[in-house]
C-alpha atoms as a PDB file:
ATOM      1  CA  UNK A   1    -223.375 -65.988  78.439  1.00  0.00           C
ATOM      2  CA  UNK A   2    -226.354 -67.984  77.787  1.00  0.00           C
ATOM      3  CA  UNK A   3    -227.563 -69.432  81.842  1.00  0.00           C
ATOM      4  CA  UNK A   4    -230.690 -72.017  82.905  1.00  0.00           C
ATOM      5  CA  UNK A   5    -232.454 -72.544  85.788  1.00  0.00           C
ATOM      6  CA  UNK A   6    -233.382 -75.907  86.964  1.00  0.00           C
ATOM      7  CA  UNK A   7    -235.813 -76.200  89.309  1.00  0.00           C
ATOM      8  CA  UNK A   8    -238.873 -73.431  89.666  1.00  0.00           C
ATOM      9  CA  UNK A   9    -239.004 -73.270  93.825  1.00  0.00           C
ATOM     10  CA  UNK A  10    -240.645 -69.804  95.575  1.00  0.00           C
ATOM     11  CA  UNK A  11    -236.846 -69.233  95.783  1.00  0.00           C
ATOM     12  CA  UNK A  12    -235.712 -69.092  92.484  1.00  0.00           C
ATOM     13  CA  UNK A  13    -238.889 -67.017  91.065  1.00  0.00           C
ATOM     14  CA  UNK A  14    -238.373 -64.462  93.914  1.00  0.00           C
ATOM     15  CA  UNK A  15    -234.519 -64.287  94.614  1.00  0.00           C
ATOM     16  CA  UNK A  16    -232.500 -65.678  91.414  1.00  0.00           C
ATOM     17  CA  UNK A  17    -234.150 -65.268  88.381  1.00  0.00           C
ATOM     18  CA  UNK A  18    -234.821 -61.249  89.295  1.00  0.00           C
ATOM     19  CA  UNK A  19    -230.886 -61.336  89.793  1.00  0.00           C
ATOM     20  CA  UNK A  20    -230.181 -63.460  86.572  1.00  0.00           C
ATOM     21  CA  UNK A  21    -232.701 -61.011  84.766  1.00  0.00           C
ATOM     22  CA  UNK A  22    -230.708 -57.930  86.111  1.00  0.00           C
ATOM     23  CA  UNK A  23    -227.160 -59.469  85.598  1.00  0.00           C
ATOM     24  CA  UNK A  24    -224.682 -57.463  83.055  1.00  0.00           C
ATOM     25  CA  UNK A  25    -222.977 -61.064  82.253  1.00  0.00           C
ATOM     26  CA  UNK A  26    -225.249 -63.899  82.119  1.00  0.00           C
ATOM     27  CA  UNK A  27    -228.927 -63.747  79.717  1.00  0.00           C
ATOM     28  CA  UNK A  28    -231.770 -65.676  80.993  1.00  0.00           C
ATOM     29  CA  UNK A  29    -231.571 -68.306  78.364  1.00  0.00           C
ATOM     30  CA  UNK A  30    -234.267 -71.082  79.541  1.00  0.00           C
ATOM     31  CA  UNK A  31    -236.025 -72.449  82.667  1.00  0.00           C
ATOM     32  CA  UNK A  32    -236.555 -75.895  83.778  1.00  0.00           C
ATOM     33  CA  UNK A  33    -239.060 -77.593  85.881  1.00  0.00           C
ATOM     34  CA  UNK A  34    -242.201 -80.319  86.141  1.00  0.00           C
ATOM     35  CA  UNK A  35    -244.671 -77.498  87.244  1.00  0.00           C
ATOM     36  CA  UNK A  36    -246.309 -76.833  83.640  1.00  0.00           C
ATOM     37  CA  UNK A  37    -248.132 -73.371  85.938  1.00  0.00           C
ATOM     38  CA  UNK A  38    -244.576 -72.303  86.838  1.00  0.00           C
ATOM     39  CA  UNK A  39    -243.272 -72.491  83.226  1.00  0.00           C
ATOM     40  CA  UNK A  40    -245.771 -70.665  81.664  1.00  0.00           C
ATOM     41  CA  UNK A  41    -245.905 -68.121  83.963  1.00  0.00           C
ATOM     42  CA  UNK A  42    -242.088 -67.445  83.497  1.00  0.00           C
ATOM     43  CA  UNK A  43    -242.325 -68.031  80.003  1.00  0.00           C
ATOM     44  CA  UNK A  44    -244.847 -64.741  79.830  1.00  0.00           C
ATOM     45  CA  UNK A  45    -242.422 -62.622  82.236  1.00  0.00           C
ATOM     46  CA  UNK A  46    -239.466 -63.348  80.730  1.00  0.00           C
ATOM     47  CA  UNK A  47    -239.845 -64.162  77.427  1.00  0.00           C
ATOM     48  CA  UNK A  48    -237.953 -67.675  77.283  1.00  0.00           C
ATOM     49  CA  UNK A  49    -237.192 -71.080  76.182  1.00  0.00           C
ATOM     50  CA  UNK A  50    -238.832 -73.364  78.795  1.00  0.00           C
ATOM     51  CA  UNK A  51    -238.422 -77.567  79.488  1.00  0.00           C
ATOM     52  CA  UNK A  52    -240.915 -79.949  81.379  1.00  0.00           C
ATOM     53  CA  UNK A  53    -237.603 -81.925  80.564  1.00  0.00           C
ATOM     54  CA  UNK A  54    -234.224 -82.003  81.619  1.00  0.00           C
ATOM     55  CA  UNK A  55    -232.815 -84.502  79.180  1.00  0.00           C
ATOM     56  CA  UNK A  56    -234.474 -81.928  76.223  1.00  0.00           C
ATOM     57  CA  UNK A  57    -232.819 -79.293  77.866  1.00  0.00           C
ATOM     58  CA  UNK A  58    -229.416 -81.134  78.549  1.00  0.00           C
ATOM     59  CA  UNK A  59    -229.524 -81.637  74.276  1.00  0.00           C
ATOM     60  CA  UNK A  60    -229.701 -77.716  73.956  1.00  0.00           C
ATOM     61  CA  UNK A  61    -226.530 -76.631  72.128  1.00  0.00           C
ATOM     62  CA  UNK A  62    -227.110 -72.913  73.602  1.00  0.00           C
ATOM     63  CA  UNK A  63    -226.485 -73.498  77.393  1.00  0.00           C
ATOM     64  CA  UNK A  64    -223.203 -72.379  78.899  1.00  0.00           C
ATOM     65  CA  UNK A  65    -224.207 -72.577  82.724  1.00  0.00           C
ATOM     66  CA  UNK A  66    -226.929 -74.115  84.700  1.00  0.00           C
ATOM     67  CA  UNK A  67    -228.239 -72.623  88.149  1.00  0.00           C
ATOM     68  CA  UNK A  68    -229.326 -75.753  89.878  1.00  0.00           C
ATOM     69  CA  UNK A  69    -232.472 -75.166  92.117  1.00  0.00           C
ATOM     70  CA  UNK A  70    -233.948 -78.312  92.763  1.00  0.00           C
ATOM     71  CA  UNK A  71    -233.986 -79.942  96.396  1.00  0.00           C
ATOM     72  CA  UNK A  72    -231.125 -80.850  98.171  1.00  0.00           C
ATOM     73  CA  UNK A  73    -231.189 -84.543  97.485  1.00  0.00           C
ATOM     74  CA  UNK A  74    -231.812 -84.321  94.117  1.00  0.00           C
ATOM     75  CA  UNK A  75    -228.536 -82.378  93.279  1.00  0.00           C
ATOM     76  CA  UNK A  76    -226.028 -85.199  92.854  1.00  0.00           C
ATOM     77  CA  UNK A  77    -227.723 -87.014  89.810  1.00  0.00           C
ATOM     78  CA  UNK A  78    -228.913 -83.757  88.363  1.00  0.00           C
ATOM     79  CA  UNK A  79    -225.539 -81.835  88.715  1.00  0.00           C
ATOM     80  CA  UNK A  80    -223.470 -85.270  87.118  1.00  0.00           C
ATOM     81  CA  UNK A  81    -225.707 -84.393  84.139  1.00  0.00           C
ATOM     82  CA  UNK A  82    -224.742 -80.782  84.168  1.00  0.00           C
ATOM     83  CA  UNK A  83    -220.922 -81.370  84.192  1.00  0.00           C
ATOM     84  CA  UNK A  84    -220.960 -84.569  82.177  1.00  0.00           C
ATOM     85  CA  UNK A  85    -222.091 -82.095  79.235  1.00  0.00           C
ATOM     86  CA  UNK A  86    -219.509 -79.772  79.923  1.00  0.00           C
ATOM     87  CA  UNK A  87    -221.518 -77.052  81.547  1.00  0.00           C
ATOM     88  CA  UNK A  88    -220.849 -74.525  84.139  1.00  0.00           C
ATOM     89  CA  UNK A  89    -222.733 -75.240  87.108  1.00  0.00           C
ATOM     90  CA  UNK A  90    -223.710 -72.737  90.072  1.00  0.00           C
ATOM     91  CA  UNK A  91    -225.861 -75.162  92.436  1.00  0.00           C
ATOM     92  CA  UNK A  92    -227.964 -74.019  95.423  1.00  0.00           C
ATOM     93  CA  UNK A  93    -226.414 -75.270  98.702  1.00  0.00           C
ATOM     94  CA  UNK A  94    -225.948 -77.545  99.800  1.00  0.00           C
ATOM     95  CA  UNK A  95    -224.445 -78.571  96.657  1.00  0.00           C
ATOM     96  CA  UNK A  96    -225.000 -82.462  97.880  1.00  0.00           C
ATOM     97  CA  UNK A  97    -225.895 -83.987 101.149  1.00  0.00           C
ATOM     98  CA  UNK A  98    -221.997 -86.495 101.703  1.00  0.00           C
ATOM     99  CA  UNK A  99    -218.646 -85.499 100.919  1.00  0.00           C
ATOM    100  CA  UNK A 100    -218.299 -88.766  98.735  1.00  0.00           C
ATOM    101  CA  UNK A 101    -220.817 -87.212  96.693  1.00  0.00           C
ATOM    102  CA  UNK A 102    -219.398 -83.899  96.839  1.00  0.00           C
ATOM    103  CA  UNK A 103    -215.989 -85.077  95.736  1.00  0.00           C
ATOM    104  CA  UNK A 104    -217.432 -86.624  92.675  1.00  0.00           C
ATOM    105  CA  UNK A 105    -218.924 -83.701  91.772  1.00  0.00           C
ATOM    106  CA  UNK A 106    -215.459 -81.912  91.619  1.00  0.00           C
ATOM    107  CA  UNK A 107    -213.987 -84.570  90.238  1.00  0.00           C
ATOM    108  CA  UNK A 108    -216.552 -84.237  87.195  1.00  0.00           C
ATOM    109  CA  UNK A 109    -216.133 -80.968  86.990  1.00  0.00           C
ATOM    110  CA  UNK A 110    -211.936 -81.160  86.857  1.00  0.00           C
ATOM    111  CA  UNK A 111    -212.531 -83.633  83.862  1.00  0.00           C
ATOM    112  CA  UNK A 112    -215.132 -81.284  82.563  1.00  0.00           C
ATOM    113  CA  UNK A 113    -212.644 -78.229  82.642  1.00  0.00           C
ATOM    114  CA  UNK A 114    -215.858 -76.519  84.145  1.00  0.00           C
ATOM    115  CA  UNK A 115    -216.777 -74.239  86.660  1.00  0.00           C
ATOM    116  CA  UNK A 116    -218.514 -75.525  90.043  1.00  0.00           C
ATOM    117  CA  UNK A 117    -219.718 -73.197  92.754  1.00  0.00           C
ATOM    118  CA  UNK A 118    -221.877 -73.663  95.848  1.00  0.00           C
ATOM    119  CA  UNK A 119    -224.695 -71.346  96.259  1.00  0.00           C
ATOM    120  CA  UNK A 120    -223.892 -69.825  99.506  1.00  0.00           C
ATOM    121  CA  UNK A 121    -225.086 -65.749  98.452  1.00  0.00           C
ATOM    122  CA  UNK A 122    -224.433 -64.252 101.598  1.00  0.00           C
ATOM    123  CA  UNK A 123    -220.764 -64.529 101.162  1.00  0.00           C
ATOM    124  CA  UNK A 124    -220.292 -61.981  98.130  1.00  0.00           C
ATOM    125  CA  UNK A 125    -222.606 -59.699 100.249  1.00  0.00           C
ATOM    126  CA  UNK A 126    -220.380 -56.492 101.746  1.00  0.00           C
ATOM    127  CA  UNK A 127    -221.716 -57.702 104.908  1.00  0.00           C
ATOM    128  CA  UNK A 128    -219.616 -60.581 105.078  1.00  0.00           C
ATOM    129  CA  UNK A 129    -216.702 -59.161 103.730  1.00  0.00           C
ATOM    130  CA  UNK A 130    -216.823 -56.541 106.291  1.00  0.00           C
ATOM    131  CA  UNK A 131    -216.555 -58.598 108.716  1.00  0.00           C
ATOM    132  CA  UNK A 132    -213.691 -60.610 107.276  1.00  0.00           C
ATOM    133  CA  UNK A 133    -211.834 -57.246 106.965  1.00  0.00           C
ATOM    134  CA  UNK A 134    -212.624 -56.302 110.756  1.00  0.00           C
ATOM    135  CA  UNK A 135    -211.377 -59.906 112.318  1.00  0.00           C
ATOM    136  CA  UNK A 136    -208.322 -59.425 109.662  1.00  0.00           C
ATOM    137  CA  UNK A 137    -207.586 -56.012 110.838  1.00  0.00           C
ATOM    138  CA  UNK A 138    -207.959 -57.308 114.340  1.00  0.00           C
ATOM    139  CA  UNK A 139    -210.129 -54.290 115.122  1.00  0.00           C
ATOM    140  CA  UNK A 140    -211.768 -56.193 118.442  1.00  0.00           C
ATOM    141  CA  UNK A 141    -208.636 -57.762 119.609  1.00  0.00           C
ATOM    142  CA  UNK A 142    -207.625 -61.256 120.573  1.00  0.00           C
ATOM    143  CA  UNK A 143    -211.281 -62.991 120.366  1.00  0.00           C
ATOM    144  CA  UNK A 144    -212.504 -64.025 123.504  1.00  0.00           C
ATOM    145  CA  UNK A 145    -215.517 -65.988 122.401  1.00  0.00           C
ATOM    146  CA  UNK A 146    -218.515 -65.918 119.398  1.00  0.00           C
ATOM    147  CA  UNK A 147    -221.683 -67.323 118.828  1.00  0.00           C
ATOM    148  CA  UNK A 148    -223.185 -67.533 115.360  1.00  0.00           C
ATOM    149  CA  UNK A 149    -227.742 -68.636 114.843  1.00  0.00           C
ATOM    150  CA  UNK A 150    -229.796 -69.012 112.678  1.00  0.00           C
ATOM    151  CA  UNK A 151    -233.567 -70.039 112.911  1.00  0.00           C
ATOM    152  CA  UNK A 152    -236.246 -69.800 110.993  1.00  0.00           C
ATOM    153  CA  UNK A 153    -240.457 -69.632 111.724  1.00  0.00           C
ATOM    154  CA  UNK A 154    -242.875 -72.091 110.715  1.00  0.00           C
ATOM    155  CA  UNK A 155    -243.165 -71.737 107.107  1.00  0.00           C
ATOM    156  CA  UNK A 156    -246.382 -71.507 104.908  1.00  0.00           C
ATOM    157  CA  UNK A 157    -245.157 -73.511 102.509  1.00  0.00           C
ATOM    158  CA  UNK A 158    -242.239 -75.366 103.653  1.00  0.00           C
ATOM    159  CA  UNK A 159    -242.031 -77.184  99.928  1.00  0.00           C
ATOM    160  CA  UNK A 160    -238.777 -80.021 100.555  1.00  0.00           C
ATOM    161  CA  UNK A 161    -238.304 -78.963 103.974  1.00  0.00           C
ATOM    162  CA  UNK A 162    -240.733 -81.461 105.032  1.00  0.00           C
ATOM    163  CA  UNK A 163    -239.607 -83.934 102.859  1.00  0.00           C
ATOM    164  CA  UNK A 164    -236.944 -86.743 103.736  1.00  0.00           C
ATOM    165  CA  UNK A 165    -236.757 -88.156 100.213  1.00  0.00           C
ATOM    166  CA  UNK A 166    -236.099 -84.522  99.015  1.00  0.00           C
ATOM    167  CA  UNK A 167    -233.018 -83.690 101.765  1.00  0.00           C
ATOM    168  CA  UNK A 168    -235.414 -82.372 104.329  1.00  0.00           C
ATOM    169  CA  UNK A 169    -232.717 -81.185 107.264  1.00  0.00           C
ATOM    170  CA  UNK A 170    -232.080 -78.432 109.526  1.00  0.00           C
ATOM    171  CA  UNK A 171    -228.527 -79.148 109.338  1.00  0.00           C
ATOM    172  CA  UNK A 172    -228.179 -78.827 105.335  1.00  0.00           C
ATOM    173  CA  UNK A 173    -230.490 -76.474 105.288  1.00  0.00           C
ATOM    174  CA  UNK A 174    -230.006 -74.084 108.021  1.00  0.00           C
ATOM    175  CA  UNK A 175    -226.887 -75.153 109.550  1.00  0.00           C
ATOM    176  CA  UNK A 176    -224.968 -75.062 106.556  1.00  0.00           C
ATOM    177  CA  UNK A 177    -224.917 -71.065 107.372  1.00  0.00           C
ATOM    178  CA  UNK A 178    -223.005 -70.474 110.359  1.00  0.00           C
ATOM    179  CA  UNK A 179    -221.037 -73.733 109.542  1.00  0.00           C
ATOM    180  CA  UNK A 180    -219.722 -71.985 106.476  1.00  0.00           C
ATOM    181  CA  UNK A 181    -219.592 -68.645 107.967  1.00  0.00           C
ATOM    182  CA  UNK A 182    -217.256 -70.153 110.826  1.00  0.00           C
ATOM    183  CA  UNK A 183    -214.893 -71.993 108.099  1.00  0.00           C
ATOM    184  CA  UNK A 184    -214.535 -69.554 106.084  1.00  0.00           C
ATOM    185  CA  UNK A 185    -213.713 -66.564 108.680  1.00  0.00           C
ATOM    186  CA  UNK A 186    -210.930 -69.416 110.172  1.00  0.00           C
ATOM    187  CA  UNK A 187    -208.802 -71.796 108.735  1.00  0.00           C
ATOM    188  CA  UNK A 188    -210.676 -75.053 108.718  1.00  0.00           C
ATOM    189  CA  UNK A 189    -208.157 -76.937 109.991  1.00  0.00           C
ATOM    190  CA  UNK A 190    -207.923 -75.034 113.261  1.00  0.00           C
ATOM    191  CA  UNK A 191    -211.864 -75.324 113.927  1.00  0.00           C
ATOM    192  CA  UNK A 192    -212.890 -78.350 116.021  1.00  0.00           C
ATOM    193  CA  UNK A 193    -216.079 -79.617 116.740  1.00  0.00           C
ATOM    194  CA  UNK A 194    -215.977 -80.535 120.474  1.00  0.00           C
ATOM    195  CA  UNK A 195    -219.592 -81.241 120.802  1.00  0.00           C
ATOM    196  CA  UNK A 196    -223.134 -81.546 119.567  1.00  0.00           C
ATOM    197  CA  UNK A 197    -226.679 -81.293 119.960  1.00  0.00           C
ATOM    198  CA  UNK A 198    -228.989 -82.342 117.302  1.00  0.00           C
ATOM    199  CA  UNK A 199    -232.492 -82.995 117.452  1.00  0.00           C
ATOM    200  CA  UNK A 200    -234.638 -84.868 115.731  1.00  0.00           C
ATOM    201  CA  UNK A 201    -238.600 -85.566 114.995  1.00  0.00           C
ATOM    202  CA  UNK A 202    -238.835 -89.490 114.763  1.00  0.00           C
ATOM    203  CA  UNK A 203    -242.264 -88.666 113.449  1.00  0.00           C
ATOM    204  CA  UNK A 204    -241.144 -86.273 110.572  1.00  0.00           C
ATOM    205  CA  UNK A 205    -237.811 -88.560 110.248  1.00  0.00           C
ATOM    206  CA  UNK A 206    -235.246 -85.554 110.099  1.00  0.00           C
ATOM    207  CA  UNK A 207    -233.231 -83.300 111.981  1.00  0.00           C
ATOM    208  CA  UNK A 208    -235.074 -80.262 113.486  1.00  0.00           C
ATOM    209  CA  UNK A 209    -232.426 -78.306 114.834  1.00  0.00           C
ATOM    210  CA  UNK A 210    -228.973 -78.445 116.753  1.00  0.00           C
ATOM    211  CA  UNK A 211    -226.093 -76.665 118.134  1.00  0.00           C
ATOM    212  CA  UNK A 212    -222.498 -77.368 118.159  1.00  0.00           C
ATOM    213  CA  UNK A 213    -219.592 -76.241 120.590  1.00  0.00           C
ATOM    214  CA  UNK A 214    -216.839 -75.365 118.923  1.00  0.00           C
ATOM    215  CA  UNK A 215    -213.032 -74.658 119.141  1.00  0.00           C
ATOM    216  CA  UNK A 216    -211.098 -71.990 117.534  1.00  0.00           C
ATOM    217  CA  UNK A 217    -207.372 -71.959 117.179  1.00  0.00           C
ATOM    218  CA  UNK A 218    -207.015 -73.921 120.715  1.00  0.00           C
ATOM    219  CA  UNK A 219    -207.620 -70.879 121.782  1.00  0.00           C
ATOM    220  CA  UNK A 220    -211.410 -69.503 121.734  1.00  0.00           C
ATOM    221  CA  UNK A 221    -215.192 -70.712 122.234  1.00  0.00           C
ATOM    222  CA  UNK A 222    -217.686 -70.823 119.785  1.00  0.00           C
ATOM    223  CA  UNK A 223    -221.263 -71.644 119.642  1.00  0.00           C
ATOM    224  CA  UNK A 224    -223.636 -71.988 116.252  1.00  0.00           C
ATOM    225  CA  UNK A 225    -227.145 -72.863 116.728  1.00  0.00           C
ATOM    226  CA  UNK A 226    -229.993 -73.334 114.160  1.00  0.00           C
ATOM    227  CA  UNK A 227    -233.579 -74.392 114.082  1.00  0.00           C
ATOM    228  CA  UNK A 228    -236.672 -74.737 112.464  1.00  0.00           C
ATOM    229  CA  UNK A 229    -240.157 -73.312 114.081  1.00  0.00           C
ATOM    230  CA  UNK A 230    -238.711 -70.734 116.342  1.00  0.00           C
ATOM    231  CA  UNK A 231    -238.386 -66.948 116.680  1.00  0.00           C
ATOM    232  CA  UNK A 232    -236.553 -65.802 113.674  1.00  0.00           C
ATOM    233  CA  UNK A 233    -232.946 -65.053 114.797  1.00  0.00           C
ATOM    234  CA  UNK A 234    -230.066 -64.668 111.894  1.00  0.00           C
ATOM    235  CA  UNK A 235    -227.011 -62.891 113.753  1.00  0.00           C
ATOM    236  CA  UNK A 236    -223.047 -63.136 114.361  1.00  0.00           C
ATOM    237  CA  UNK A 237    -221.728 -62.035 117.606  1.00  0.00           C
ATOM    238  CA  UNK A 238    -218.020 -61.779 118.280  1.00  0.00           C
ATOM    239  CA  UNK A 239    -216.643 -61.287 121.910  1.00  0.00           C
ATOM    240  CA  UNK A 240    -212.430 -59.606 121.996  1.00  0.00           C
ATOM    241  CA  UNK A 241    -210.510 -57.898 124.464  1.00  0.00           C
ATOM    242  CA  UNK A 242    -211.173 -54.739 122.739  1.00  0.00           C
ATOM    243  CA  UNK A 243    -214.711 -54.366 121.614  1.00  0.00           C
ATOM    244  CA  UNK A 244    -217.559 -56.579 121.068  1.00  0.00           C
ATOM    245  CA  UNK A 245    -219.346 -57.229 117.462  1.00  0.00           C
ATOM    246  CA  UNK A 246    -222.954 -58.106 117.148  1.00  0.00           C
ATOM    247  CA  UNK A 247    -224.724 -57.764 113.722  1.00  0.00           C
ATOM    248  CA  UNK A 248    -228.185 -59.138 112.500  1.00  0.00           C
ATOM    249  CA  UNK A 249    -228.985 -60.587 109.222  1.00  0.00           C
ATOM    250  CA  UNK A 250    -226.011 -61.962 108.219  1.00  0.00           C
ATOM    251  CA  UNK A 251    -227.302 -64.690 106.184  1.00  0.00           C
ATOM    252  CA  UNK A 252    -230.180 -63.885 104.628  1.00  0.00           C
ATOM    253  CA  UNK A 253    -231.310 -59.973 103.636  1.00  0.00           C
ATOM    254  CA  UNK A 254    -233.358 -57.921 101.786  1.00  0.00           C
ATOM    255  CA  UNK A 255    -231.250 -56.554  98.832  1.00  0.00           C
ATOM    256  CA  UNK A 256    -232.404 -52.594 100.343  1.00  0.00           C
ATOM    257  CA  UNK A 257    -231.429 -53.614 103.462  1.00  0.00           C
ATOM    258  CA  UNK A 258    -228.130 -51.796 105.151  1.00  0.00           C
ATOM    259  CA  UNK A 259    -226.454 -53.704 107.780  1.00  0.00           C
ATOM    260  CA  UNK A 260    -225.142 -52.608 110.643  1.00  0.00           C
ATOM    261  CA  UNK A 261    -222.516 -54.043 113.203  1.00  0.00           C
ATOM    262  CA  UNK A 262    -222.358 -52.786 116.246  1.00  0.00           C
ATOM    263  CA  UNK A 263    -219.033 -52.487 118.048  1.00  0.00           C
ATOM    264  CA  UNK A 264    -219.157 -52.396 122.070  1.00  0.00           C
ATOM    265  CA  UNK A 265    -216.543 -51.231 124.010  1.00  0.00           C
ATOM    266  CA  UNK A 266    -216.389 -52.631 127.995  1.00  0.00           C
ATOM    267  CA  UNK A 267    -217.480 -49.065 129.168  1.00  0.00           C
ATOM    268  CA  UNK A 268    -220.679 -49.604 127.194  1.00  0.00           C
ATOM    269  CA  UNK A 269    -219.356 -47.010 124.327  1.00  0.00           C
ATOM    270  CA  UNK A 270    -221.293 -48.252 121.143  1.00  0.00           C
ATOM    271  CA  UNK A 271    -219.918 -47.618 117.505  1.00  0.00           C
ATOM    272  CA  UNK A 272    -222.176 -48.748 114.945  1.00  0.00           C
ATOM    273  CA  UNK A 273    -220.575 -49.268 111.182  1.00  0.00           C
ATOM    274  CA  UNK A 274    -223.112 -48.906 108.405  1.00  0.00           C
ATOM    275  CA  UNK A 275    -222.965 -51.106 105.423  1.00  0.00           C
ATOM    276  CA  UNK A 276    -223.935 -50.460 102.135  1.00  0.00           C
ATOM    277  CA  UNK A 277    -227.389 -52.440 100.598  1.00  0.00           C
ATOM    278  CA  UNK A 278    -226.695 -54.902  97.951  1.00  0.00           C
ATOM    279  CA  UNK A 279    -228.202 -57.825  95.855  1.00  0.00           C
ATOM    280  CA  UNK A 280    -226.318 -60.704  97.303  1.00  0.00           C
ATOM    281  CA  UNK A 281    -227.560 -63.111  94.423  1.00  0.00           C
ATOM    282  CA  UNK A 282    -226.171 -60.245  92.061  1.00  0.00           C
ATOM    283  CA  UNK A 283    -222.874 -60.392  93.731  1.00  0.00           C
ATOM    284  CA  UNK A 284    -222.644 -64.307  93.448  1.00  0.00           C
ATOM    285  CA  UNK A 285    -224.034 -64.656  90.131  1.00  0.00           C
ATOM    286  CA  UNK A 286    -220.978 -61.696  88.994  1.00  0.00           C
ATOM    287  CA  UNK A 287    -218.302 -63.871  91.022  1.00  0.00           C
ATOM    288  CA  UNK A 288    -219.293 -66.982  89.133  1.00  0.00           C
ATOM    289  CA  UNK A 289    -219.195 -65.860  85.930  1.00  0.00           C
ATOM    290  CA  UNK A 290    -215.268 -64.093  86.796  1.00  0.00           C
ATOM    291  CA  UNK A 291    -214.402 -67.383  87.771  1.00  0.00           C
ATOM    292  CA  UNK A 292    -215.860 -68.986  84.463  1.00  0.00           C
ATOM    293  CA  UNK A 293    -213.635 -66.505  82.550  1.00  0.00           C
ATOM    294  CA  UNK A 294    -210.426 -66.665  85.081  1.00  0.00           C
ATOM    295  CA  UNK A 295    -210.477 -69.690  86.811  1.00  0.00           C
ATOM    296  CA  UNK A 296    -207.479 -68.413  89.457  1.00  0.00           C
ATOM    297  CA  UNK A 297    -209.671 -69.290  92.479  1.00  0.00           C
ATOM    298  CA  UNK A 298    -210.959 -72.670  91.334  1.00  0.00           C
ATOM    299  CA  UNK A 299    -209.418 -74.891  93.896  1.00  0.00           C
ATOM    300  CA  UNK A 300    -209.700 -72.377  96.790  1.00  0.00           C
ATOM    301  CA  UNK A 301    -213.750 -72.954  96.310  1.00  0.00           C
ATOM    302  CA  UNK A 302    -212.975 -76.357  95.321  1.00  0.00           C
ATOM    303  CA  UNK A 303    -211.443 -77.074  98.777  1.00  0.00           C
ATOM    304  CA  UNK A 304    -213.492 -74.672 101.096  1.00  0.00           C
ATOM    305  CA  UNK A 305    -216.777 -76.878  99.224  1.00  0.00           C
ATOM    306  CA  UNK A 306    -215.251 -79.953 100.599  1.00  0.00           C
ATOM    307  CA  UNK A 307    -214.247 -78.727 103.975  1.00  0.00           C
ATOM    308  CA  UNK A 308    -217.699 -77.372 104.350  1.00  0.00           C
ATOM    309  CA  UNK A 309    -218.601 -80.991 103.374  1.00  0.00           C
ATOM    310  CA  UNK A 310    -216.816 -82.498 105.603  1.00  0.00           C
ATOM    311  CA  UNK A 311    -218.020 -81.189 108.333  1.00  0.00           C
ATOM    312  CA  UNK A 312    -221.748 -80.784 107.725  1.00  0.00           C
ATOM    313  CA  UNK A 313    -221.410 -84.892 107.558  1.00  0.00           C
ATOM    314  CA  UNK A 314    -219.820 -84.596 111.245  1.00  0.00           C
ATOM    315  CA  UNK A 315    -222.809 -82.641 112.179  1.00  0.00           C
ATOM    316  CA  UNK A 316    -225.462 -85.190 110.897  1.00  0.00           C
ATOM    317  CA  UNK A 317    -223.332 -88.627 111.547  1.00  0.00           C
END
């Protein structure tokens, strides 16, 4: 299955197109992107059809899905194209910045008869699902309390991080992660925000980081934090009346990186459960192109895409 990448970011040359190049179901059919540098040297690596235009590469009879790595604020427009030409479309979160927006993308896609999936890679890593099987299996109990962060250090090369116009936020950008984590560990319905704390730099004109206090099942606290220009911190801890959970790098990870999660008993008693290394973008790319050839779990991403929606626009309205 023939797959493009729009959009040439330090992202996509380090993290996707390795996993696209790797990937037993999808060939690295074509790149897209303004940066003429970027296209040649990809072109040279990889041996493929390249486009300084997206309308050119819209015309191409050969596509069959489109990773979509452009900025954040750009996805809308660009992703209308996608679907309106009947392609599958895997788009880098968030996959737009409203749930209007959002909804009209899965609308497009429903008329389309297409596949649409938000690029969230963490959550086809065993590292997630681990920890979906442990809160299942109620291995720590009745939950007490959890807090979820993640923050990130001043960047080199921040690229559309610093850019309004281009969907420069913390919250879309960073606090998209635990938001997700959160609704997709629970049943959105049953998570409520009960507070927030954003921050913003009236100079830059965007969000710079926040926190939100949340409540579980009417039953249990939660905090999620995330920020730009601190001390690097990606982790989930989870507080029950058994043991206590704390794991680092939940998010993002080196694909020869093996997680652990810790498990803490009240007597101090430590357990630690090892988890195997993986490609997360390897993992994603394999579940989108299942769900191009058995669509079974279409509106179960459909809906947890809109709930996720939803309540990123609570966050930053």
């Amino acid at each position: 299955m023939n797959l493009v990448v729009w959009g040439l970011g330090k992202h996509a040359i380090n993290k996707v197109l390795p996993a696209i190049d790797k990937s037993e179901n999808f060939s690295l059919y074509g790149v897209c992107s303004r940066d003429i540098n970027s296209l040649k040297a990809i072109k040279d690596k990889y041996n493929v059809i390249t486009w300084n235009s997206s309308s050119e590469m819209l015309s191409n009879k050969g596509i069959d899905a489109i990773y979509l790595a452009t900025p954040p604020a750009l996805h809308t427009e660009q992703a209308i194209k996608v679907l309106d030409k009947g392609i599958h479309l895997l788009c880098e979160k968030p996959i737009t910045m409203s749930p209007k927006d959002t909804s009209l993308l899965i609308e497009k896609a429903n008329q389309s008869n297409v596949v649409l999936l938000e690029g969230l890679m963490y959550k086809y890593h065993p590292h997630y699902q681990k920890l979906k099987s442990l809160l299942e299996k109620e291995r720590l109990g009745k939950i007490k309390e959890m807090k979820v962060s993640f923050q990130l250090p001043t960047l080199d090369k921040p690229g559309y991080r610093k850019d309004p116009a281009l969907g420069a936020s913390a919250i879309y950008d960073l606090g998209i992660y635990p938001v997700s984590l959160v609704l997709g560990l629970f049943n959105p319905s049953q998570v409520e925000l009960c507070k927030k704390s954003i921050i913003y730099d009236t100079n830059l004109d965007y969000d710079i980081s926040g926190k939100a206090f949340l409540k579980i099942e009417n039953d249990f606290d939660c905090i999620i934090d995330w920020s730009y220009d601190k001390t690097y911190v990606n982790e989930v801890f989870i507080s029950g009346h058994s043991l206590s959970l704390n794991s680092k790098f939940i998010f993002s990870k080196d694909s020869t990186y093996s997680p652990i999660f810790k498990l803490r008993s009240d007597d101090g008693l430590v357990k630690n459960i090892n988890v195997e290394e993986a490609d997360h973008f390897e993992l994603m790319l394999k579940s989108f192109f299942n769900s191009i050839k058995d669509p079974k779990d279409k509106l179960t991403e459909i809906t947890s895409m809109l709930d996720l929606s939803i309540f990123l626009d609570r966050l930053a309205n």
